[in-house]
Protein backbone atom coordinates (compact mmCIF):
# COMPACT_ATOMS: atom_id res chain seq x y z
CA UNK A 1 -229.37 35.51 -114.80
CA UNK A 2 -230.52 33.95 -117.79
CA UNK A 3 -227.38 31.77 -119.61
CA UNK A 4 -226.99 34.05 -122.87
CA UNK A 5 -226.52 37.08 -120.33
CA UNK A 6 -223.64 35.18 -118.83
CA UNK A 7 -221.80 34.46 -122.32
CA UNK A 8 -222.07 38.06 -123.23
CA UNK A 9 -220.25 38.87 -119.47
CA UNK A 10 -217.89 35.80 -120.11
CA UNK A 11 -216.70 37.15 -123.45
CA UNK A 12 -216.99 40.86 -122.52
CA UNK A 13 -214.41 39.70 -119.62
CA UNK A 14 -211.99 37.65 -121.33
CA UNK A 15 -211.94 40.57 -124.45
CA UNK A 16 -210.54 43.16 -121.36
CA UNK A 17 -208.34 40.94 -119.49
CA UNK A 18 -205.58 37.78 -120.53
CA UNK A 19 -206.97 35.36 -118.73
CA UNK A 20 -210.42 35.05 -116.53
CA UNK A 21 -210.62 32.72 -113.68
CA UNK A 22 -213.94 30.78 -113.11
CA UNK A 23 -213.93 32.78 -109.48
CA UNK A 24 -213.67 35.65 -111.13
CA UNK A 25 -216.62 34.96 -113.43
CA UNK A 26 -218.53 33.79 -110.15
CA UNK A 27 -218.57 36.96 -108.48
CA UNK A 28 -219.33 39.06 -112.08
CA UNK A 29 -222.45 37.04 -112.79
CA UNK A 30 -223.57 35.83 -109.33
CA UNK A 31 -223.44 31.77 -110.82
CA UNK A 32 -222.28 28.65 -109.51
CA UNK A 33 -218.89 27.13 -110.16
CA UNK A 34 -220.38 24.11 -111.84
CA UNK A 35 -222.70 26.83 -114.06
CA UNK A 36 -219.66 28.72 -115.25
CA UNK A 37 -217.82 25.77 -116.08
CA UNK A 38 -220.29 24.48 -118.57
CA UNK A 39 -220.69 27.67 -119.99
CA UNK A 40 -216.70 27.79 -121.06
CA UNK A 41 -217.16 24.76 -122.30
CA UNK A 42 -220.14 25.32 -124.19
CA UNK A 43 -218.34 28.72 -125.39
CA UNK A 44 -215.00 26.91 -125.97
CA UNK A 45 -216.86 24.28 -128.09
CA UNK A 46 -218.52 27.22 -130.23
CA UNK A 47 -214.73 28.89 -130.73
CA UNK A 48 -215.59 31.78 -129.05
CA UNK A 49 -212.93 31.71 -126.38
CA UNK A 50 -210.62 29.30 -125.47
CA UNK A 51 -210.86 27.09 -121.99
CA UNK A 52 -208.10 27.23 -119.91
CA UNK A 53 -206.97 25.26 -116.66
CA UNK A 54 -208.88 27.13 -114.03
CA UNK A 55 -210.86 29.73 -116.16
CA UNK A 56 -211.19 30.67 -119.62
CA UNK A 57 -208.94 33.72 -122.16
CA UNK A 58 -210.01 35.24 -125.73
CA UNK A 59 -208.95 33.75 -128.88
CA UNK A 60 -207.09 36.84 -129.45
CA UNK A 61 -205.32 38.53 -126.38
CA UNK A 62 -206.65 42.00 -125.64
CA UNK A 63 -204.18 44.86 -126.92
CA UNK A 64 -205.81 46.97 -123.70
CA UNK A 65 -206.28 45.27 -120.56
CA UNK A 66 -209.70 47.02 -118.98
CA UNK A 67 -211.00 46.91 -114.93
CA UNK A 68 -212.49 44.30 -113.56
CA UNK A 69 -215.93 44.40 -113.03
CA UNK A 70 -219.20 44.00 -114.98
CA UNK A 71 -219.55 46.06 -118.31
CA UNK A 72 -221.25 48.95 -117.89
CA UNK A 73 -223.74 48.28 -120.82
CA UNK A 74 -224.32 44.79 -119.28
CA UNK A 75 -224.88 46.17 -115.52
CA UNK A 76 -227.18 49.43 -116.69
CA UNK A 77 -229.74 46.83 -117.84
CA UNK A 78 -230.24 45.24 -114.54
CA UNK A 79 -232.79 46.29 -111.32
CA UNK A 80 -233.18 49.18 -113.08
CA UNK A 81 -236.12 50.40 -110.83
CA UNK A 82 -234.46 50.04 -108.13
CA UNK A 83 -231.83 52.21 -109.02
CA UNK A 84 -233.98 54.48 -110.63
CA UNK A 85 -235.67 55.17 -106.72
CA UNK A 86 -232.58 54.81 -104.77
CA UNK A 87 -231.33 58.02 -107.41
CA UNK A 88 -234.04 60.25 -106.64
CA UNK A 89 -233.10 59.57 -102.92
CA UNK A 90 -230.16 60.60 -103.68
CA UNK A 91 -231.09 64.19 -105.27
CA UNK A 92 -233.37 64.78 -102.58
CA UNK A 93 -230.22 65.32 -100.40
CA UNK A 94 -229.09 68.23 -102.39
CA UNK A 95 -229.98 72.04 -102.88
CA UNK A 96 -229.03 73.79 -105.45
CA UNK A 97 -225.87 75.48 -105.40
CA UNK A 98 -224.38 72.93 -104.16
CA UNK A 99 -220.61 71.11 -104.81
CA UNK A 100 -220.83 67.31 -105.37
CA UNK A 101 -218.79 63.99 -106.60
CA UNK A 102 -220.45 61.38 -108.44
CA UNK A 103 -218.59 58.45 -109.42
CA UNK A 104 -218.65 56.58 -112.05
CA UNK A 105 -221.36 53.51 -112.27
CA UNK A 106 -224.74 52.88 -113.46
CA UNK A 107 -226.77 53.51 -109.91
CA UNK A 108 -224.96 56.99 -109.41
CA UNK A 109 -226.01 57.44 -113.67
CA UNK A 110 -229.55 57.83 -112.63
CA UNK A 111 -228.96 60.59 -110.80
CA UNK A 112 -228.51 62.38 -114.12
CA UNK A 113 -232.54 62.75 -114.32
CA UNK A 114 -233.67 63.89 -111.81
CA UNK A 115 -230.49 66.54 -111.59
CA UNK A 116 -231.95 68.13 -114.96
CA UNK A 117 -233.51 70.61 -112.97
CA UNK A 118 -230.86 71.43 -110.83
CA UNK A 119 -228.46 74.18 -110.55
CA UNK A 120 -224.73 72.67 -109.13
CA UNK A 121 -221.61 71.87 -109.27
CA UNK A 122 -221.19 68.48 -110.29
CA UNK A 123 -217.60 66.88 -110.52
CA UNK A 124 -217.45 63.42 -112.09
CA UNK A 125 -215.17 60.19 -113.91
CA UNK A 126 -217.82 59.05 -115.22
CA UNK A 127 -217.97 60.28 -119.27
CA UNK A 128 -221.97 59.07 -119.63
CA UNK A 129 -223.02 61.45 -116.57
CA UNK A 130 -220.69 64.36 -117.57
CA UNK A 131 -222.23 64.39 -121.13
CA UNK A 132 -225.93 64.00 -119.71
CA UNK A 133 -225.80 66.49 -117.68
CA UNK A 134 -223.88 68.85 -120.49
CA UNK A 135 -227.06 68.34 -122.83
CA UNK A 136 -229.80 68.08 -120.37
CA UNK A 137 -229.15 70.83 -117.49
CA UNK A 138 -227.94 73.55 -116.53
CA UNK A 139 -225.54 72.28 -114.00
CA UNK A 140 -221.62 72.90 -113.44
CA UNK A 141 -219.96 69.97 -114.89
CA UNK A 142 -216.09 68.95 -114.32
CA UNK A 143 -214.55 66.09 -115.58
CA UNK A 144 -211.29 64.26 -114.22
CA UNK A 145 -208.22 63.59 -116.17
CA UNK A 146 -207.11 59.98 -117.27
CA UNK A 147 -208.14 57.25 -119.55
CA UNK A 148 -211.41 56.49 -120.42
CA UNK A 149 -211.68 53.16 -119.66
CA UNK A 150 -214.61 51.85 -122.35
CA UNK A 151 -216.78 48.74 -120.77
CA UNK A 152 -217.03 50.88 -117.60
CA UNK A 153 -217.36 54.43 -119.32
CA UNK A 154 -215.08 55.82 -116.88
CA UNK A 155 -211.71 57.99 -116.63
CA UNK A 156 -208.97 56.93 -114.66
CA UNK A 157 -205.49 58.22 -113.50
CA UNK A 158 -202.77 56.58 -111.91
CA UNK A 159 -201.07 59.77 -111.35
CA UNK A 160 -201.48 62.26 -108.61
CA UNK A 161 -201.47 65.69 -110.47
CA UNK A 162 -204.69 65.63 -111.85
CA UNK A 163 -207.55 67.68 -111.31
CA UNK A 164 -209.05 65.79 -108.22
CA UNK A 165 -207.37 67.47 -105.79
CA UNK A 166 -208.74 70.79 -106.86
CA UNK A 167 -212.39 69.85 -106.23
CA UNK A 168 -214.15 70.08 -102.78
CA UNK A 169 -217.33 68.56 -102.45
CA UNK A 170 -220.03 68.69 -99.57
CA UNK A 171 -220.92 65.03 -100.64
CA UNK A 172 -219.81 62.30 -102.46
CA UNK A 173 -222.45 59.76 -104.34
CA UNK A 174 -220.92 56.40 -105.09
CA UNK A 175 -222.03 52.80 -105.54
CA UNK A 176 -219.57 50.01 -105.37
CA UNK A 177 -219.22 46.07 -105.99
CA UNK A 178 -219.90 44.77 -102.67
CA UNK A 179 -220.91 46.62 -99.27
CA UNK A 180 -220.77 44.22 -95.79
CA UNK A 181 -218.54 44.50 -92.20
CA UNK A 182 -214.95 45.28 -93.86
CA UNK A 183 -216.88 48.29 -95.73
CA UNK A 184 -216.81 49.05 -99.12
CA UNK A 185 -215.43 46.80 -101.88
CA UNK A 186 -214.38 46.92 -105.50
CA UNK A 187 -212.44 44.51 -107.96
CA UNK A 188 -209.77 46.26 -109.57
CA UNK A 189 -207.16 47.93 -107.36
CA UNK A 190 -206.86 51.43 -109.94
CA UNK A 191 -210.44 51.78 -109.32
CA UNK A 192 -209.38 51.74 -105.68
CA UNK A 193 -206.54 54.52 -105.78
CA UNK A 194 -208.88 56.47 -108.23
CA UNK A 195 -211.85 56.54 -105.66
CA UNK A 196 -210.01 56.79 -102.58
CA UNK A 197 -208.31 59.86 -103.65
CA UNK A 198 -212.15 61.47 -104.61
CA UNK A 199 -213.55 60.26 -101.10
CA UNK A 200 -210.99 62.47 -99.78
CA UNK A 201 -212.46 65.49 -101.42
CA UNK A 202 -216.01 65.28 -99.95
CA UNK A 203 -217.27 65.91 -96.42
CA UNK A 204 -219.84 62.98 -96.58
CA UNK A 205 -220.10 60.00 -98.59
CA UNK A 206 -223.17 58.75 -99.66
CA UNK A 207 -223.16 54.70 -101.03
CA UNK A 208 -225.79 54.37 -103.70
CA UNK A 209 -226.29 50.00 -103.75
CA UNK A 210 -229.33 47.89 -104.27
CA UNK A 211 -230.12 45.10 -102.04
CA UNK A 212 -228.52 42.32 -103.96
CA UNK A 213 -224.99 44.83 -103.09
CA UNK A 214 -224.82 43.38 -99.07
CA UNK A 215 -224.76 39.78 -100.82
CA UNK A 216 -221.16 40.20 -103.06
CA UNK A 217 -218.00 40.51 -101.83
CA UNK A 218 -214.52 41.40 -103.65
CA UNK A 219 -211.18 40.92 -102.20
CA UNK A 220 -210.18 44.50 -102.28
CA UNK A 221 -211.85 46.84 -99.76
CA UNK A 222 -212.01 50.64 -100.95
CA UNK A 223 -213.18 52.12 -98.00
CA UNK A 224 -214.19 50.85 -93.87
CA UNK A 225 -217.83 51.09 -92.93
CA UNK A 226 -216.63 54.10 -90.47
CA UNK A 227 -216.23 56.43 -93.36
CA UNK A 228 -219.71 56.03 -94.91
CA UNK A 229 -222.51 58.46 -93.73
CA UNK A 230 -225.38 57.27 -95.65
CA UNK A 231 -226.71 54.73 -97.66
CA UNK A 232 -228.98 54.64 -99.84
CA UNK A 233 -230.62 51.35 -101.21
CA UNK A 234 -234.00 49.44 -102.00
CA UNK A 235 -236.97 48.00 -99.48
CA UNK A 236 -235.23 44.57 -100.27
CA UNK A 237 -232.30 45.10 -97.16
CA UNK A 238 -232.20 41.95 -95.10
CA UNK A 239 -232.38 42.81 -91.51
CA UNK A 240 -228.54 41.56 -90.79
CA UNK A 241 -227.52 43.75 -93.34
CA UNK A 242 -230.03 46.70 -91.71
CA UNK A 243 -228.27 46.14 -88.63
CA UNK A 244 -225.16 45.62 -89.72
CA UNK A 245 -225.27 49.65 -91.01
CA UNK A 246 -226.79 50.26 -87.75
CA UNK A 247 -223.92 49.24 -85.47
CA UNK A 248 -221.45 51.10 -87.40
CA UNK A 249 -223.51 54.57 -87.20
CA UNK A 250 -224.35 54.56 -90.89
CA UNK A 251 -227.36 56.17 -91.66
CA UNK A 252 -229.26 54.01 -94.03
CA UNK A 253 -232.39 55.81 -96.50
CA UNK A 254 -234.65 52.79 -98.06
CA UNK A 255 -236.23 53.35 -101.02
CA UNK A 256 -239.63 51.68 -102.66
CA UNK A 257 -238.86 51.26 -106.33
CA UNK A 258 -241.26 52.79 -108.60
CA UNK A 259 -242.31 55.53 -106.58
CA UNK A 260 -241.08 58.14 -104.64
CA UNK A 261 -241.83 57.33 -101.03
CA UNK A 262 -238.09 56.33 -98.54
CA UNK A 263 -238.34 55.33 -95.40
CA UNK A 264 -235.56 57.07 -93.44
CA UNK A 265 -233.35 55.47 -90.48
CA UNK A 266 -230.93 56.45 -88.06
């Protein structure tokens, strides 16, 4: 990752949250300790956040605390074709007519393209898929209640009477921060209790990660390697991480980016 990509995730993270720890800037741009470090320092010295011990906060504290995570904007920019393949993977698992969860992230948002021909019934959090698929097709679109949450572009409720619980799905397409033995993993522990409560809605679910995914890792873990039934990702898959999917009974779809041909394993 080039270094003016990192300042724009640096300030994009201490803008949602009080204060960001150089760990936590580690994990969101993949860097080394010593890389991050300079960068604060090279961002504190341009007054454009101020360095802290351990990490780095905004000049001004955020009136809205956001997730953690990437930015949305920021992460829809990167291995694009990849996720552009893994996608149409994706849609190829579905027939028209039927009910499906997509959550909220910018793999699962290329689904929206290759869905413009299709007929279903598409329940989502994410607000840039819903309105896609409103203009583009002809698909049933429901959205879940909450806040939007803006550097993700995704809605979010703490509360258990909302609308989730009214949707039944055949499958659920997701992608997530981190996928190795402990299963799924995400940053920020509402995006947790939000996705947990939509896995329970859908007979399969169906992890949508590129390669790079089986490298990061995230304290939290949404979800065991158990409940997964496919995933899909890119002809980049180390062969640990091949077999890793193996031993747990996952069935793993690789994609080529750039054109349409998967290789399929059981």
């Amino acid at each position: 990752m080039h270094e003016k990509e990192r300042h724009t995730i640096i300030l994009s993270a201490v803008e949602e949250r009080p204060v960001v720890t150089v760990a936590d800037l580690c994990n969101l741009t993949g860097a080394s300790e010593a890389t991050i470090r300079r960068d604060i320092a090279t961002l504190h010295q341009d007054k454009l956040l101020r360095r802290v011990r351990g990490g780095a906060e905004a000049l001004s504290p955020p009136q809205f605390v956001g997730l953690a995570g990437r930015p949305f904007s920021v992460n829809e920019t990167m291995r694009i074709e990849e996720k552009q393949a893994i996608a149409v993977a994706a849609v190829d698992m579905c027939d028209d007519g039927d009910a499906i969860i997509i959550n909220g992230g910018t793999t699962t948002f290329q689904m929206v393209h290759p869905l413009a021909g299709r007929r279903m019934q598409v329940f989502t959090n994410s607000f840039p898929i819903a309105e896609h698929l409103l203009k583009h097709s002809k698909n049933t679109v429901m959205l879940s209640g909450g806040t939007i949450y803006r550097e993700q572009n995704i809605i979010l409720s703490p509360f258990e009477n909302d609308v989730t619980r009214n949707f039944c799905a055949r499958r659920m397409f997701m992608g997530a921060q981190g996928l190795g033995p402990l299963g799924l993993m995400e940053a920020d522990p509402l995006l947790i209790q939000a996705e947990q409560k939509l896995i329970g809605q859908a007979d399969e679910l169906v992890v949508l990660v590129d390669s790079t995914k089986f490298e990061q890792r995230s304290s939290l873990v949404l979800c065991p390697l158990n409940r997964i039934t496919t995933v899909i990702t890119d002809d980049h898959i180390s062969d640990k991480a091949a077999a890793m999917l193996e031993a747990a009974e996952v069935k793993l779809i690789v994609t080529k980016s750039g054109g349409a041909q998967k290789a399929v394993a059981s």
